[in-house]
Protein backbone atom coordinates (compact mmCIF):
# COMPACT_ATOMS: atom_id res chain seq x y z
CA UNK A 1 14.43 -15.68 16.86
CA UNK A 2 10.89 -15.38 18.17
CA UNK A 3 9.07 -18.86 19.12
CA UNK A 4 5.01 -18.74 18.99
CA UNK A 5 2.79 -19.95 21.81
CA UNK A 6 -0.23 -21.42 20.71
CA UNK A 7 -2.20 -18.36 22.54
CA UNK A 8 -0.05 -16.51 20.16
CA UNK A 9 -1.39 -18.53 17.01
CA UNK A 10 -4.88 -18.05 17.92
CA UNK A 11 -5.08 -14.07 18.74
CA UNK A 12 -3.48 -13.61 15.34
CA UNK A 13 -6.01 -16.17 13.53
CA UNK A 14 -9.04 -14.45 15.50
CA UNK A 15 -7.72 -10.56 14.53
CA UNK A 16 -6.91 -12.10 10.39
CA UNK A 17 -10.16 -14.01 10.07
CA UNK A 18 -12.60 -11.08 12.37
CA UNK A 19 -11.50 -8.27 10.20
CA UNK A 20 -11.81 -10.64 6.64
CA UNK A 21 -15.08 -11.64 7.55
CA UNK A 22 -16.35 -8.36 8.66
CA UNK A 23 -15.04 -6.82 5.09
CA UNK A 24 -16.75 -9.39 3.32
CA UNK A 25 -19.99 -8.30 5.53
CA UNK A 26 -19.55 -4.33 5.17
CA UNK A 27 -18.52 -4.24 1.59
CA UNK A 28 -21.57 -5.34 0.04
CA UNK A 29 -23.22 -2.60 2.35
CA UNK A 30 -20.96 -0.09 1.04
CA UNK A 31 -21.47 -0.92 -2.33
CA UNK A 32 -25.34 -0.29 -2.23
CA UNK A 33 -24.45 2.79 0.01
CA UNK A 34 -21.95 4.15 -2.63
CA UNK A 35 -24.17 3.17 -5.62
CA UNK A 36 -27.61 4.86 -4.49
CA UNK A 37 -25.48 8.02 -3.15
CA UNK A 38 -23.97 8.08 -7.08
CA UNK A 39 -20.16 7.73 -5.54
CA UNK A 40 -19.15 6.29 -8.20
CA UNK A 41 -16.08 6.03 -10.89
CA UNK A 42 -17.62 6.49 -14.46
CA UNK A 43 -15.57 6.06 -17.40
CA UNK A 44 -14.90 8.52 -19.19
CA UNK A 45 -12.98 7.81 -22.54
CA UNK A 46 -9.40 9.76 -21.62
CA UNK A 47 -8.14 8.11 -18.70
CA UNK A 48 -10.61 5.96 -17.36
CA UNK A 49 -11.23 3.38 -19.70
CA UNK A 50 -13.15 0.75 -17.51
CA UNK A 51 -16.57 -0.60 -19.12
CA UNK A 52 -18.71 0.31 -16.23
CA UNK A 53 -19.41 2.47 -13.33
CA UNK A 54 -18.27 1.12 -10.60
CA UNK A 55 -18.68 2.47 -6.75
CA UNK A 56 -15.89 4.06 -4.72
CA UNK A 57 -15.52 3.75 -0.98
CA UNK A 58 -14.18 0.33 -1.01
CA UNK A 59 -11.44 1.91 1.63
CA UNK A 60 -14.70 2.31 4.29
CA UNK A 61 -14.85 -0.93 4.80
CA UNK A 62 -11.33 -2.00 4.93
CA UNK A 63 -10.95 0.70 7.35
CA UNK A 64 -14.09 -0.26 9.06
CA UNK A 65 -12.67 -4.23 9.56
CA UNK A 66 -9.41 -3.39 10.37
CA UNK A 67 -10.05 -0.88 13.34
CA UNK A 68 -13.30 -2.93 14.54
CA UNK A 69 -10.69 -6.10 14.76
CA UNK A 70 -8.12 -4.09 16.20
CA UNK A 71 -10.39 -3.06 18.64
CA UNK A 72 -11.58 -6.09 19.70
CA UNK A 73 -8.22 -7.87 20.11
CA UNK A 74 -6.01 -5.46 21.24
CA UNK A 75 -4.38 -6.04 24.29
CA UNK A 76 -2.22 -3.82 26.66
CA UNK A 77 0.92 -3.88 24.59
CA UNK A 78 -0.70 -3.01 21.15
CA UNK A 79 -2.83 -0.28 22.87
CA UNK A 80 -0.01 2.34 23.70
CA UNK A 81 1.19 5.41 22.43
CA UNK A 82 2.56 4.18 19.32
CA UNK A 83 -0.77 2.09 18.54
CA UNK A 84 -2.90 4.92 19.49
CA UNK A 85 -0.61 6.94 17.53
CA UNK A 86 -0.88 4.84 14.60
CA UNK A 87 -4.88 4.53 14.64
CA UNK A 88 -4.94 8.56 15.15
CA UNK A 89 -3.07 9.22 11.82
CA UNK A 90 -4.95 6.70 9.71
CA UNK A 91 -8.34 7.48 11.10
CA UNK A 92 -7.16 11.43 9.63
CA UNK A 93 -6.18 9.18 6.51
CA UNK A 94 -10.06 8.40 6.13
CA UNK A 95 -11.07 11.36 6.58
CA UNK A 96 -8.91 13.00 3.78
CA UNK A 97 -9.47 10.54 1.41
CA UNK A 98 -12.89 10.38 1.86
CA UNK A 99 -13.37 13.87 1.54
CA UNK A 100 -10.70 13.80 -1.70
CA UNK A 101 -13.40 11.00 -3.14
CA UNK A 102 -16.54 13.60 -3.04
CA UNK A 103 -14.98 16.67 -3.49
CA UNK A 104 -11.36 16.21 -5.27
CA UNK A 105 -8.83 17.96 -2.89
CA UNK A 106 -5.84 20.28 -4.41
CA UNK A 107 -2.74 18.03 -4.13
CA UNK A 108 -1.55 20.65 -1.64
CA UNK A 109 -4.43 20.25 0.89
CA UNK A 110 -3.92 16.25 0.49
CA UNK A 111 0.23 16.55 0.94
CA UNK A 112 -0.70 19.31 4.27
CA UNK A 113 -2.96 16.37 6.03
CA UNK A 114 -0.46 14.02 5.11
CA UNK A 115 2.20 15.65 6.32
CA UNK A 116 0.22 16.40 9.61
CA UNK A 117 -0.40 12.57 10.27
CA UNK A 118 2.68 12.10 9.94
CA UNK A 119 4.23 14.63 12.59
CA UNK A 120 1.03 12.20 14.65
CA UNK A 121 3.32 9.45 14.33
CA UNK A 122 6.46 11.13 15.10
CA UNK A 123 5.06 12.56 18.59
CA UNK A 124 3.60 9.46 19.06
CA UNK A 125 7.23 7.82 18.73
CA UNK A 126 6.90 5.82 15.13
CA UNK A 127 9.71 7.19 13.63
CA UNK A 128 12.83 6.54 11.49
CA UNK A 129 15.64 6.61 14.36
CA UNK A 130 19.17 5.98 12.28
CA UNK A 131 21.71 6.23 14.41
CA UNK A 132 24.10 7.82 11.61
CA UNK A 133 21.19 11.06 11.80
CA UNK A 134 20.37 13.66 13.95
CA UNK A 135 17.28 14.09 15.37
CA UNK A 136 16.23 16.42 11.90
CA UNK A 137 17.63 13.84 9.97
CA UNK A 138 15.43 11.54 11.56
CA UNK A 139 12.59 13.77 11.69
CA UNK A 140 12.77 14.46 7.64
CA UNK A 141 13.46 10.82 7.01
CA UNK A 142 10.28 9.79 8.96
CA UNK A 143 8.39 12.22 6.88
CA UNK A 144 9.66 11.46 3.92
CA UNK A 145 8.56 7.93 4.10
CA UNK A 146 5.47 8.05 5.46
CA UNK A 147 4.22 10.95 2.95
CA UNK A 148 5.93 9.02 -0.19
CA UNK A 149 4.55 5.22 1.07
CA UNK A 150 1.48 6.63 1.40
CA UNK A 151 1.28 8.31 -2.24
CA UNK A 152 2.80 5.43 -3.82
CA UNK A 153 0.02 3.55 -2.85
CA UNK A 154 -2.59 6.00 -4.13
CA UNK A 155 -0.53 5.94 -7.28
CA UNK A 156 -0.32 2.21 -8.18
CA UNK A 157 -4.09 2.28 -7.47
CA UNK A 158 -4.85 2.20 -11.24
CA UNK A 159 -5.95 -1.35 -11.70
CA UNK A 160 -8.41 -3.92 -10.19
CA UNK A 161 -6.78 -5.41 -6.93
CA UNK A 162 -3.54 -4.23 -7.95
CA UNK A 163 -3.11 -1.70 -4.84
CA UNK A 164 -4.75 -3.96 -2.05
CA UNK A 165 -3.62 -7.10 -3.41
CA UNK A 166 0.36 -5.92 -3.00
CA UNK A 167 -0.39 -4.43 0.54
CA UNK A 168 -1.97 -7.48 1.40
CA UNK A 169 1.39 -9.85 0.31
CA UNK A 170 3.39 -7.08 1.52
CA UNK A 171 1.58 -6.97 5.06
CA UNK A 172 1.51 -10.75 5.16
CA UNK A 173 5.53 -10.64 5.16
CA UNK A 174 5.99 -7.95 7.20
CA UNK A 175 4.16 -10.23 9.49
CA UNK A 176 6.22 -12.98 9.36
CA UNK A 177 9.36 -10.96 9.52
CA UNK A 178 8.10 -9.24 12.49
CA UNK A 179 6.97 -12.26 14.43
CA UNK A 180 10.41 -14.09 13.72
CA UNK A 181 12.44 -11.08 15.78
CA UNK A 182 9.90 -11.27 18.06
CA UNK A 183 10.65 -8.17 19.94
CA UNK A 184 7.87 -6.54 19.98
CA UNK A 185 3.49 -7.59 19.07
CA UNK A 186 2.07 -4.45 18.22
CA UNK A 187 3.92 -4.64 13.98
CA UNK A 188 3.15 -8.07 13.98
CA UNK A 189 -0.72 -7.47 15.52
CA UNK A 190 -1.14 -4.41 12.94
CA UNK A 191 -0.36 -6.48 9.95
CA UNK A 192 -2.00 -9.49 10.27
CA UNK A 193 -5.07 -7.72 11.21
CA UNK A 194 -5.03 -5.26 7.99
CA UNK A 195 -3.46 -8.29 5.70
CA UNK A 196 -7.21 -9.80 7.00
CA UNK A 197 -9.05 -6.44 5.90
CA UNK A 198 -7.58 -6.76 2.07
CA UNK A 199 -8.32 -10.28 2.07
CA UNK A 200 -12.16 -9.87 2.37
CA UNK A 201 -11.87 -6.77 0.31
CA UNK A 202 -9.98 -8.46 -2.71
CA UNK A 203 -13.08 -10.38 -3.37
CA UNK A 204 -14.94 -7.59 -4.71
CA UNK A 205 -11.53 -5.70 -5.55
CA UNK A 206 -10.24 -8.66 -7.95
CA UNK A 207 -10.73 -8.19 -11.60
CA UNK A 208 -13.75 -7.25 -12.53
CA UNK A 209 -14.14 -4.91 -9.89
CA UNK A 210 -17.15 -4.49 -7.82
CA UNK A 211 -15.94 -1.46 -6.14
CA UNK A 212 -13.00 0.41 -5.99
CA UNK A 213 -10.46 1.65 -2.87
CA UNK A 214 -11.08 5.13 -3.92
CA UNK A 215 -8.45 7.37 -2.46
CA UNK A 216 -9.94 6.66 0.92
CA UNK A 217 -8.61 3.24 1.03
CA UNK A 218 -5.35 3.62 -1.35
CA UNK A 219 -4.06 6.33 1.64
CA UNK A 220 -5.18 4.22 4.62
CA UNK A 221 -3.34 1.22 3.42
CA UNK A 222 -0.04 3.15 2.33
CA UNK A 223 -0.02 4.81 5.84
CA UNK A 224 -0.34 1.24 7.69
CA UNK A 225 2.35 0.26 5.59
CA UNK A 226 4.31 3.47 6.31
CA UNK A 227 4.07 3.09 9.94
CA UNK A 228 4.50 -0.39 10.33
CA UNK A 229 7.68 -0.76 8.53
CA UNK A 230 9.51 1.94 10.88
CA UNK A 231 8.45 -0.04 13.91
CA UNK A 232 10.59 -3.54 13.09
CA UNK A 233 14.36 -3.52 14.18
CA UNK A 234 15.52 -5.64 10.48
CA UNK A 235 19.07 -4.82 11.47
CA UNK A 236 19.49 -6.98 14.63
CA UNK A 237 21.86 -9.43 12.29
CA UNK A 238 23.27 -7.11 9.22
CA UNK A 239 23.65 -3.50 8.93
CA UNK A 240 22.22 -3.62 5.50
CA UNK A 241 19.73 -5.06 6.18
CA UNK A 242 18.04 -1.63 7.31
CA UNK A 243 17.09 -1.35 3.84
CA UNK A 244 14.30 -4.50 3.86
CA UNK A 245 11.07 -1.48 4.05
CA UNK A 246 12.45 -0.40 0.60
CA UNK A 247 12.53 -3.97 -0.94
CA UNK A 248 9.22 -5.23 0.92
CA UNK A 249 7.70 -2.39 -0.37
CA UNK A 250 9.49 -2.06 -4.01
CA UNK A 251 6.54 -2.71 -6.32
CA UNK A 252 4.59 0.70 -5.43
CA UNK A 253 8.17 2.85 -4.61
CA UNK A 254 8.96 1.85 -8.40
CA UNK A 255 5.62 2.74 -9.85
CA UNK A 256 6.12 5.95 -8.62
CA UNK A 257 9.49 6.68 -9.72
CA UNK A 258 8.12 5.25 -12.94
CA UNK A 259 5.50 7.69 -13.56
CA UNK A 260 7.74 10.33 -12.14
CA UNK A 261 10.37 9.82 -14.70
CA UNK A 262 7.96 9.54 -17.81
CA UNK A 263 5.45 12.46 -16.62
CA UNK A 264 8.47 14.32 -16.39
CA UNK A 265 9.84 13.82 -20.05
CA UNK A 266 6.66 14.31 -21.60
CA UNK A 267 6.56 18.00 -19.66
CA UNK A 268 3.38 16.66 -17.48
CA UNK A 269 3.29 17.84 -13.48
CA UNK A 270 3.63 14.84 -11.44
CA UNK A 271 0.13 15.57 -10.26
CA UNK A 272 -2.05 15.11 -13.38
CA UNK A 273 -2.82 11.94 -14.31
CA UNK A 274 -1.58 9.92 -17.13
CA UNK A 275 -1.56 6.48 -18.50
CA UNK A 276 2.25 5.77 -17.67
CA UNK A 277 1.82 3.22 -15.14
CA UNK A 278 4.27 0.02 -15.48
CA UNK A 279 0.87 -2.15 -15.02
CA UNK A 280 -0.91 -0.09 -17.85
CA UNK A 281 1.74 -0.68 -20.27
CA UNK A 282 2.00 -4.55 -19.47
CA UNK A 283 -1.55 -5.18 -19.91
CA UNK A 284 -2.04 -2.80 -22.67
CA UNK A 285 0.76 -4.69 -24.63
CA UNK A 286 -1.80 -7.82 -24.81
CA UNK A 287 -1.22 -8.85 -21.55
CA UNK A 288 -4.17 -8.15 -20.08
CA UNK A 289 -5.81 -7.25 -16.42
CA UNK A 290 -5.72 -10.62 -14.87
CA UNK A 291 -2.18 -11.32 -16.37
CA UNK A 292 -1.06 -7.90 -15.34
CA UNK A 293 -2.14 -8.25 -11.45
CA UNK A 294 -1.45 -11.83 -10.60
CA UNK A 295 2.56 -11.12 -12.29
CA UNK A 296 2.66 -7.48 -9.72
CA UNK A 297 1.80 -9.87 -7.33
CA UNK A 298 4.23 -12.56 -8.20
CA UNK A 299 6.72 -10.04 -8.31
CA UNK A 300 5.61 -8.48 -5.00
CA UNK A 301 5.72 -12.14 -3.35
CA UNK A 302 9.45 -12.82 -4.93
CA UNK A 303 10.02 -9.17 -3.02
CA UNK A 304 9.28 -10.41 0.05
CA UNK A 305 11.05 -13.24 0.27
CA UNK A 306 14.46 -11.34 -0.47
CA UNK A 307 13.20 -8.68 2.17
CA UNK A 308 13.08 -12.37 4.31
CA UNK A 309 16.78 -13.26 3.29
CA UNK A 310 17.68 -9.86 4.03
CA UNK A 311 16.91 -10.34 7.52
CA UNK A 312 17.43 -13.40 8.34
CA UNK A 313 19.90 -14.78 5.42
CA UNK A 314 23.39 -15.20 5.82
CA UNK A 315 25.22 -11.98 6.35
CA UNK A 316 27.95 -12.40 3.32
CA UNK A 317 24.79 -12.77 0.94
CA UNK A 318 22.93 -9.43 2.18
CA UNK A 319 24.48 -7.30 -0.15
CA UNK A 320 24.13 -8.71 -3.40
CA UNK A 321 20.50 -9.38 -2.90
CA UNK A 322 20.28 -5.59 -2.45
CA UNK A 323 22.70 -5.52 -5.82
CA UNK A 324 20.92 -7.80 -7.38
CA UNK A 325 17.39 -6.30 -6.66
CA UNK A 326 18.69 -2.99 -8.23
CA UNK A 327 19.79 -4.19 -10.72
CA UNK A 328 16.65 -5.89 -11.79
CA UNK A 329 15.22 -2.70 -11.03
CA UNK A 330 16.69 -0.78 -13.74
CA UNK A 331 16.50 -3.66 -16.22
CA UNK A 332 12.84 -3.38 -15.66
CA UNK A 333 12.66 -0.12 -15.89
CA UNK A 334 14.44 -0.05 -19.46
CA UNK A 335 12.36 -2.95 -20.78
CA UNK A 336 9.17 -1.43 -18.94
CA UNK A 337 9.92 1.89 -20.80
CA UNK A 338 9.56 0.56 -24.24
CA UNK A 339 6.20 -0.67 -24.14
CA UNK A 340 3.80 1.84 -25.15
CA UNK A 341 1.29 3.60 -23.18
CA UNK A 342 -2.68 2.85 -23.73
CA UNK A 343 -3.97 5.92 -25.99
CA UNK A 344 -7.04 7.00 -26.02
CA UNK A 345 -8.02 3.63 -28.36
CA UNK A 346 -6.71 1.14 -25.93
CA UNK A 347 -8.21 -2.19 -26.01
CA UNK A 348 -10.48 -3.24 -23.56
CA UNK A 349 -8.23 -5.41 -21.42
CA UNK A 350 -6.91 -1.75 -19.95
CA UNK A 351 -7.32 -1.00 -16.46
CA UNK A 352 -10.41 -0.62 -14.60
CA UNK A 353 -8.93 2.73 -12.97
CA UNK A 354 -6.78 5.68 -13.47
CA UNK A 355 -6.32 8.02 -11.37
CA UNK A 356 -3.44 10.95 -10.76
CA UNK A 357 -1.22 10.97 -8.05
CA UNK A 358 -2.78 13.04 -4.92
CA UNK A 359 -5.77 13.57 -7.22
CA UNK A 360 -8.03 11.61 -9.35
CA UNK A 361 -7.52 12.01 -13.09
């Protein structure tokens, strides 16, 4: 286990608190930016419910503090091909998303640039390497992930701060996990730095919204969390605990499956949108916004401390925290299941966003 020097301490408090306080400077910049170009979310009665427009492009400026702070503290062994590789594929992130944000991309032309980040990464040697695989297995595995990771986040991206605010916890523990094996700066570097980005952002992201991620920021943030999460060795003490990337990052893999599941039942493509969202149906039951976000983030937190156990707990309790997490998995998803979707009449406490997987709704 990985002990920090105090030089250590400080280069991860300079990247956290550079790239929060350069959000916090760039957002309100992006908001007048966003508002006078009309980039904007307006409600419109069917799926987006929220009471006012509200500016996209709230992914510039995480984007913008992130790579400006990683810029100015990286050092030799955060710079190499895998770093490079890493800022490469989320730069083409940007790019796509912002583009998806003024335009509205075909899913296909979104999954194609996905995909072709993600073969960035692989040549750039963040990958999935299972031993039990072949190099295709490995291959698929890594592509897999980083396309679905990425989406999920786009897809839980229907609610003030819900999207950054579990990134944020999610890169926070990733983080610590990373910096307690100690093997190796760049994951722990890379988190702390974007967990510093959604900070700042969350104070205009937090309900009410001032701004909104837009697809631009909901893809940037799943593919750091993509990447990341491949580069950490979480088996160095238990076999099973190779599965502590699906746990850490369990509140936006089940929203997916969620909507999945009910889109599919209901005879809707998984690329239209729809109000089927676990988070819609918890605040639209009387819940509320506020309610709805801080308890995904509870939940998210709780997450993250089994993902810590996992790692570092002892070895005979490893698998029933994996038992026990499905298990609560599928009990929410019953119980989830039975509350009803907003309608077109929901109540005003709905979300501020919807939008559909790989496109906006």
């Amino acid at each position: 286990m990985s002990h920090l020097q105090p030089a250590d301490v400080i280069w991860y408090c300079l990247a956290f608190f550079t790239a929060l306080a350069l959000v916090l400077f760039v957002t309100p910049l992006t908001i007048q930016i966003a508002t006078a170009f009309r980039i904007h979310d307006t409600p419109d009665g069917r799926l987006k419910k929220h009471t006012r427009t509200t500016p996209y492009l709230g992914g510039l400026a995480v984007a913008a503090g992130f790579v400006i702070s990683f810029s100015l503290f990286s050092t030799k062994d955060t710079l190499d091909y895998r770093g490079l590789g890493i800022l490469a594929g989320s730069f083409m992130m940007v790019l796509l998303g912002l583009y998806d944000d003024l335009v509205n991309l075909r899913p296909s032309v979104k999954y194609l640039g996905q995909l072709l980040a993600a073969v960035v990464l692989y040549k750039a040697g963040v990958r999935v390497q299972l031993v039990a695989l072949d190099w295709w297995g490995n291959l698929a595995l890594t592509v897999l992930w980083i396309t679905g990771i990425t989406n999920a986040f786009n897809i839980i991206d229907v609610m003030d701060g819900v999207s950054s605010g579990v990134a944020c916890i999610a890169a926070l523990f990733l983080f610590l996990i990373s910096v307690l094996i100690g093997k190796d700066p760049l994951v722990p570097f890379l988190a702390i730095t974007l967990a510093g980005a959604l900070v700042g952002f969350l104070r205009f992201n937090f309900t009410p919204a001032r701004i909104f991620l837009g697809d631009t920021g909901s893809m940037f943030i799943g593919f750091l969390m993509a990447a990341m999460s491949m580069l950490v060795s979480y088996s160095g003490r238990n076999q099973f605990a190779v599965l502590t990337p699906v746990v850490l990052l369990a509140v936006p893999i089940f929203d997916t499956v969620f909507v999945a599941v009910h889109r599919a039942r209901k005879g809707i493509p998984f690329f239209r949108g729809s109000p089927d969202h676990f988070v819609l149906r918890v605040s639209h039951s009387g819940a509320g916004v506020r309610r709805t976000v801080l308890g995904t983030w509870a939940c998210c937190t709780a997450l993250g401390v089994v993902a810590l156990l996992m790692v570092f707990g002892p070895h005979e309790l490893v698998p029933w925290l994996i038992g026990a997490t499905l298990v609560g998995a599928l009990v929410a998803f019953a119980l989830l299941s039975r509350l009803p979707p907003p309608g077109a009449a929901a109540p005003a406490a709905t979300p501020a966003r919807l939008r559909a997987p790989l496109r906006r709704g």
